[in-house]
Protein backbone atom coordinates (compact mmCIF):
# COMPACT_ATOMS: atom_id res chain seq x y z
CA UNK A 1 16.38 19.50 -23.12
CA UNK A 2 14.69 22.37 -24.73
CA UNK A 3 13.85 21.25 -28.72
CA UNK A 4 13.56 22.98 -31.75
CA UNK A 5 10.14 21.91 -32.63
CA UNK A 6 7.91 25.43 -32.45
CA UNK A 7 8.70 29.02 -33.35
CA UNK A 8 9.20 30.34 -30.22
CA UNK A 9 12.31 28.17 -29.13
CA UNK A 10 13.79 28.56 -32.96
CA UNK A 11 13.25 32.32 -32.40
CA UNK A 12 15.46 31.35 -28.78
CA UNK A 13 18.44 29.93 -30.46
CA UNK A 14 18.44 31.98 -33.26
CA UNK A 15 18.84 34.89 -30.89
CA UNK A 16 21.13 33.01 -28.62
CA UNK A 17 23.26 31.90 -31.39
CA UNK A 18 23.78 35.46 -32.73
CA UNK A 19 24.23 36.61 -29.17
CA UNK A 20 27.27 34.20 -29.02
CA UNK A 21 28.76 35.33 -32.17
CA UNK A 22 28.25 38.93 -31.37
CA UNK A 23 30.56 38.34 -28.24
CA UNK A 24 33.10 36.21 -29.94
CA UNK A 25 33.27 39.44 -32.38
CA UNK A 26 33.55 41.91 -29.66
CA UNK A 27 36.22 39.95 -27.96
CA UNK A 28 38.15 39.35 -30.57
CA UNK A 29 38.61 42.94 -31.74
CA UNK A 30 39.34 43.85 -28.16
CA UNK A 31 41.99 41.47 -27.82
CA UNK A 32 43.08 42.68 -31.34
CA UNK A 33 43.12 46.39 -30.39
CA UNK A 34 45.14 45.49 -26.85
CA UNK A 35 47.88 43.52 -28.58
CA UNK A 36 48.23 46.63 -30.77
CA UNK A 37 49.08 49.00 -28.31
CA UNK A 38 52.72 49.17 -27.14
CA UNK A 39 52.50 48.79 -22.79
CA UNK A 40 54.93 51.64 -22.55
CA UNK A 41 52.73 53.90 -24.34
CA UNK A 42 49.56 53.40 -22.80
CA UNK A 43 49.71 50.63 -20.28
CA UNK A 44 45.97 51.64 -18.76
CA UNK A 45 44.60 51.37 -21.60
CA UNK A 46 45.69 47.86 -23.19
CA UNK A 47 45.21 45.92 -19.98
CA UNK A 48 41.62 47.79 -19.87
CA UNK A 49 40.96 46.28 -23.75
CA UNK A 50 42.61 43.30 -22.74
CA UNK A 51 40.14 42.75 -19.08
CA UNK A 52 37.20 43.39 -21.78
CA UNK A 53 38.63 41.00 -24.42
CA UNK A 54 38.72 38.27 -21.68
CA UNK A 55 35.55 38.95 -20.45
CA UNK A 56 33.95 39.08 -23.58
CA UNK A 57 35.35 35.77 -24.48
CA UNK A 58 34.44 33.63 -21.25
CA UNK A 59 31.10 35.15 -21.92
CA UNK A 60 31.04 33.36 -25.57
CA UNK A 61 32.60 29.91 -24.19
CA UNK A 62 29.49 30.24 -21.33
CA UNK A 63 26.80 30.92 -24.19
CA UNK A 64 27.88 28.47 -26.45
CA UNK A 65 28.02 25.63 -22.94
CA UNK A 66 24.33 26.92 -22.95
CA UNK A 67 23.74 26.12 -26.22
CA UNK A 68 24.67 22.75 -25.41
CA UNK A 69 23.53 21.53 -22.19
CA UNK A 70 19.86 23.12 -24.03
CA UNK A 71 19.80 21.63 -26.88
CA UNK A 72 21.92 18.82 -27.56
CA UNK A 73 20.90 15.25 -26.31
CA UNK A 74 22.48 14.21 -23.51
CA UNK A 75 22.41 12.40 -20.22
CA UNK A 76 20.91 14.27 -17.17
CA UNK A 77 24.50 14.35 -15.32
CA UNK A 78 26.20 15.45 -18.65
CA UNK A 79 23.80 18.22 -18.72
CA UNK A 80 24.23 19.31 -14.47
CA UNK A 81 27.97 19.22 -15.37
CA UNK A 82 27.75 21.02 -18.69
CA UNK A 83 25.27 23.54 -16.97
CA UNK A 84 27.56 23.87 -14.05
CA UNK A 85 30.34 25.26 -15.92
CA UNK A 86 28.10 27.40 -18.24
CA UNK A 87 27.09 29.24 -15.22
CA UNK A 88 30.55 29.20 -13.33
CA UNK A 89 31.98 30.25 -16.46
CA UNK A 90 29.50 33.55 -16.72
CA UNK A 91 30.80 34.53 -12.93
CA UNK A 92 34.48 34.03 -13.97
CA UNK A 93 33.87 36.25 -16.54
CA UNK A 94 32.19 38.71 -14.33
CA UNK A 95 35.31 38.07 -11.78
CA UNK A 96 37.84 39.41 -14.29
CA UNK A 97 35.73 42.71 -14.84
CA UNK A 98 34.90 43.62 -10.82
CA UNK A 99 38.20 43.16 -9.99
CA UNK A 100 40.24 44.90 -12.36
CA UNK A 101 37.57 47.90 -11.22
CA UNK A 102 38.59 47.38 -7.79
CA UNK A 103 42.18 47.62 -8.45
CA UNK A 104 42.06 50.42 -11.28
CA UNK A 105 39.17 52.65 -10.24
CA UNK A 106 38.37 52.00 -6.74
CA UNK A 107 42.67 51.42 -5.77
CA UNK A 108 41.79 48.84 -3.01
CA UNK A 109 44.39 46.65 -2.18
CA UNK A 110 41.41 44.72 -0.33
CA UNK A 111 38.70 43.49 -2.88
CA UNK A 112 35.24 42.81 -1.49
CA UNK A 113 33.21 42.80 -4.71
CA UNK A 114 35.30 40.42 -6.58
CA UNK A 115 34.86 37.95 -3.06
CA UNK A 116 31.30 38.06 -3.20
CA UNK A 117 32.14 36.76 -7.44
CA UNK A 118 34.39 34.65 -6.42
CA UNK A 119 32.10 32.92 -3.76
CA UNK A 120 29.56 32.83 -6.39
CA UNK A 121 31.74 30.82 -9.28
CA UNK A 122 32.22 28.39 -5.97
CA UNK A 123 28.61 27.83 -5.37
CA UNK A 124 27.57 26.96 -8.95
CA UNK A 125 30.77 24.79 -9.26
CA UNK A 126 29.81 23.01 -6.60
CA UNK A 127 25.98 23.13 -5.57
CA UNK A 128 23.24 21.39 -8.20
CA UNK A 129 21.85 23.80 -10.48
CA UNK A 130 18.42 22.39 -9.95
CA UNK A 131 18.50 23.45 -6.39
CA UNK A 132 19.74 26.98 -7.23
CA UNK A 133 16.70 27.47 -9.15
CA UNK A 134 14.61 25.59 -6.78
CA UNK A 135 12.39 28.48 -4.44
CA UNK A 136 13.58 28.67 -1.18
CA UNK A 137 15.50 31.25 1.28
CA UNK A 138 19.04 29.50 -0.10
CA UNK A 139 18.13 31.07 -3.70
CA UNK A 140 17.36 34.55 -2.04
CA UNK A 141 20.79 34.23 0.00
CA UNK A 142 22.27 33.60 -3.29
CA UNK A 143 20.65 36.18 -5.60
CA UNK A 144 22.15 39.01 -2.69
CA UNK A 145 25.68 37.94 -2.77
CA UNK A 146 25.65 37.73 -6.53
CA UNK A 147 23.92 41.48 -6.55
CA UNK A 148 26.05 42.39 -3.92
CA UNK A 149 29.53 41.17 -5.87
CA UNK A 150 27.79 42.29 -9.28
CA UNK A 151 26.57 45.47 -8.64
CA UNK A 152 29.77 47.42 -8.46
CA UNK A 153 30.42 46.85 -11.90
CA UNK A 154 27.86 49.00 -13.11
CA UNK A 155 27.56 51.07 -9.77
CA UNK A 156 31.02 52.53 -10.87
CA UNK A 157 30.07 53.47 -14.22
CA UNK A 158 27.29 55.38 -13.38
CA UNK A 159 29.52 56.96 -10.61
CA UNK A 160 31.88 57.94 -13.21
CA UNK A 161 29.18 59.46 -15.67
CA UNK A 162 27.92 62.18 -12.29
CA UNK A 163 31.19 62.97 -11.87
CA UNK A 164 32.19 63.96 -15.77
CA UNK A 165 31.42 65.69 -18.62
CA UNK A 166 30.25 65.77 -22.19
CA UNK A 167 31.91 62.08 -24.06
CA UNK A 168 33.05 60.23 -20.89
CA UNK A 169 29.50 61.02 -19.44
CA UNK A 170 28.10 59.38 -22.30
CA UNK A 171 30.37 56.90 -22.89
CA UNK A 172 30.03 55.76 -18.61
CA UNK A 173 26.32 55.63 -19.30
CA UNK A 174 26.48 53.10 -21.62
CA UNK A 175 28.54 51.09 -19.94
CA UNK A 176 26.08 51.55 -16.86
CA UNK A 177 23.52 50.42 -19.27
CA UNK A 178 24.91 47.65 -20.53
CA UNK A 179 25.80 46.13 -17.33
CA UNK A 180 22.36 46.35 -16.35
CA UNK A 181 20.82 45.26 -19.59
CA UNK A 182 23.94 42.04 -19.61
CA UNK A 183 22.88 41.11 -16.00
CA UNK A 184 18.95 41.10 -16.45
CA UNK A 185 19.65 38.83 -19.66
CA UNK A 186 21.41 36.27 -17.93
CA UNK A 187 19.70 36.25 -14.49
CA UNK A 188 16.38 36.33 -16.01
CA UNK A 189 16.96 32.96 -18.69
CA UNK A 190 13.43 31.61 -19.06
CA UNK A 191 15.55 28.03 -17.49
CA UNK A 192 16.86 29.85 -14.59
CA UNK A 193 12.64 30.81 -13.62
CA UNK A 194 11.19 27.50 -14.51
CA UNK A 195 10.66 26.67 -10.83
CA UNK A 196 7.84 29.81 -10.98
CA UNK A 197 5.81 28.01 -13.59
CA UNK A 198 2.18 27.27 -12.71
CA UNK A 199 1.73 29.74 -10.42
CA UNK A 200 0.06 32.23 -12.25
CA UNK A 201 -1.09 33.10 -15.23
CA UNK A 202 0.40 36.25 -15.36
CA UNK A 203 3.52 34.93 -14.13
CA UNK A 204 3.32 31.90 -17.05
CA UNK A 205 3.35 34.39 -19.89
CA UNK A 206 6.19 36.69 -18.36
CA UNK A 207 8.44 33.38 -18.56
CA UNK A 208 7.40 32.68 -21.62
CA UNK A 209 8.39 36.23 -23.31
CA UNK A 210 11.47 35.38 -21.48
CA UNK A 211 12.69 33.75 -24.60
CA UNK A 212 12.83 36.50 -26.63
CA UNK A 213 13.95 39.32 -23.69
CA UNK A 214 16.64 37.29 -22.54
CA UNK A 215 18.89 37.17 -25.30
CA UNK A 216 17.54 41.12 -26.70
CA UNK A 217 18.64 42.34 -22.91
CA UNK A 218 21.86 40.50 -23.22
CA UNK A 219 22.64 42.07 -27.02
CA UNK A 220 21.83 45.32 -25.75
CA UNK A 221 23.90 45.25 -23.15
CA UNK A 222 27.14 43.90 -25.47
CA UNK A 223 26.62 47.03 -28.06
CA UNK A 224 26.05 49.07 -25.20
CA UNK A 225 29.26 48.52 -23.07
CA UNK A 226 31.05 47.99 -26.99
CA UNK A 227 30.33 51.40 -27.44
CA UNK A 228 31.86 53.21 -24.59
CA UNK A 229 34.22 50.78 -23.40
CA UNK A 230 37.62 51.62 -25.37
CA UNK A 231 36.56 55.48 -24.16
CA UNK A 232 35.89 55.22 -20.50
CA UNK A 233 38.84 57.13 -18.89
CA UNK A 234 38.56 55.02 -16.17
C-alpha cells in the first residue's frame, strides 16, 4: 500500500484523483450529448458519443479501483482482487472503443483487434498481477498482444487524419494523440515497473518521475481525444 506520508505520493493522488474526476466529467457529458440526439436523425453519431461515454466511464470506475487497492488498508488478497478488476476494467474499457472501430470504420464482420482486448481482460482476470509485472518472457508475450489489440485504436485515427483535410485532420490528430498519451499513462504506472527497481540508477529515478508523468500523460490524453472526439467523421 502506497501512503500519503511525503510530497511526492500526495502530488500522486492529487493528480490521480483529478484524473478520475476529469473522466467522470467527460463521460458524463458524452452520455448527456448521446441521449440528446434523436437515433433517426443521426444514428452514427449518438452511438459514437455513447461508445465514448462508456469508455470514459469504465475508465473512472478503473481509476477510482486504483485509488483503492493503493491507498486504502487492506488485506493482500483484497488488494490482488481489487487490482485485478482495476486492470480488467481499463481493457473492458479499451474493448468497447476497438471494437466499435472495427465495426464502424474498418466494416469487418471479423474483429481481430478487439480479440487480442478481449484475451487481455481474460489474462488480468485471471493471472496474479504480481506475476504480470514480474520480468520474464510471459510479460513480453503479454505487452505484444495488448499493443497488438491496442494499437488500432489510435492507428486508425492517424489513418484518418492522412487521408483528410483541414478540421477532421486536426480533430483525428488529437484523437491519435490522446490514445497514445492515455496508453503510455496507464502502461507506464510507477506500480506496474516496480519489478525494474534497483537496477539502475538511471532506471530508479525514471520510476520515480513516474508519479507525476503517469497521471499528466493520462490527462493529456482525456482533453486530447475530448477535443476531437464529437468531430471525428469517422
Amino acid at each position: 500500500m502506497d501512503t500519503l506520508d511525503n510530497p511526492l505520493m500526495w502530488a500522486n493522488f492529487l493528480l490521480w484523483s483529478i484524473c478520475t474526476l476529469l473522466i467522470l466529467i467527460c463521460g458524463g457529458i458524452s452520455l448527456k450529448l448521446a441521449n440528446q440526439i434523436k437515433a433517426e436523425e443521426n444514428f452514427p453519431q449518438k452511438k459514437n458519443l455513447s461508445t465514448w461515454g462508456y469508455f470514459f466511464t469504465l475508465l473512472a470506475i478503473s481509476n477510482i479501483l486504483i485509488l483503492v487497492w493503493r491507498f486504502v488498508p487492506l488485506s493482500n488478497q483484497a488488494v490482488d482482487f481489487i487490482e485485478r478488476i482495476a486492470n480488467s476494467l481499463f481493457y473492458v474499457a479499451v474493448f468497447v472503443r476497438v471494437l466499435d472501430i472495427e465495426k464502424r470504420v474498418l466494416n469487418r464482420k471479423r474483429y481481430y483487434f478487439s480479440s487480442f482486448v478481449a484475451v487481455s481482460i481474460g489474462i488480468n482476470l485471471f493471472v496474479p498481477p504480481w506475476f504480470l509485472k514480474s520480468i520474464s518472457p510471459w510479460q513480453v508475450i503479454f505487452l505484444i498482444l495488448v499493443s497488438v489489440g491496442y494499437s488500432v485504436f489510435p492507428v486508425i485515427y492517424f489513418y484518418v487524419s492522412r487521408k483528410a483535410v483541414g478540421e477532421v485532420r486536426s480533430n483525428a490528430l488529437k484523437a491519435s494523440a490522446g490514445a497514445v498519451f492515455l496508453a503510455l499513462g496507464y502502461l507506464f504506472r510507477p506500480e506496474n515497473v516496480v519489478a525494474y527497481q534497483g537496477i539502475s540508477q538511471f532506471g530508479d529515478a525514471f520510476i520515480t518521475s513516474l508519479y507525476i508523468s503517469a497521471p499528466i500523460y493520462i490527462i493529456l490524453g482525456i482533453v486530447l481525444i475530448y477535443l476531437s472526439f464529437r468531430k471525428i467523421k469517422d
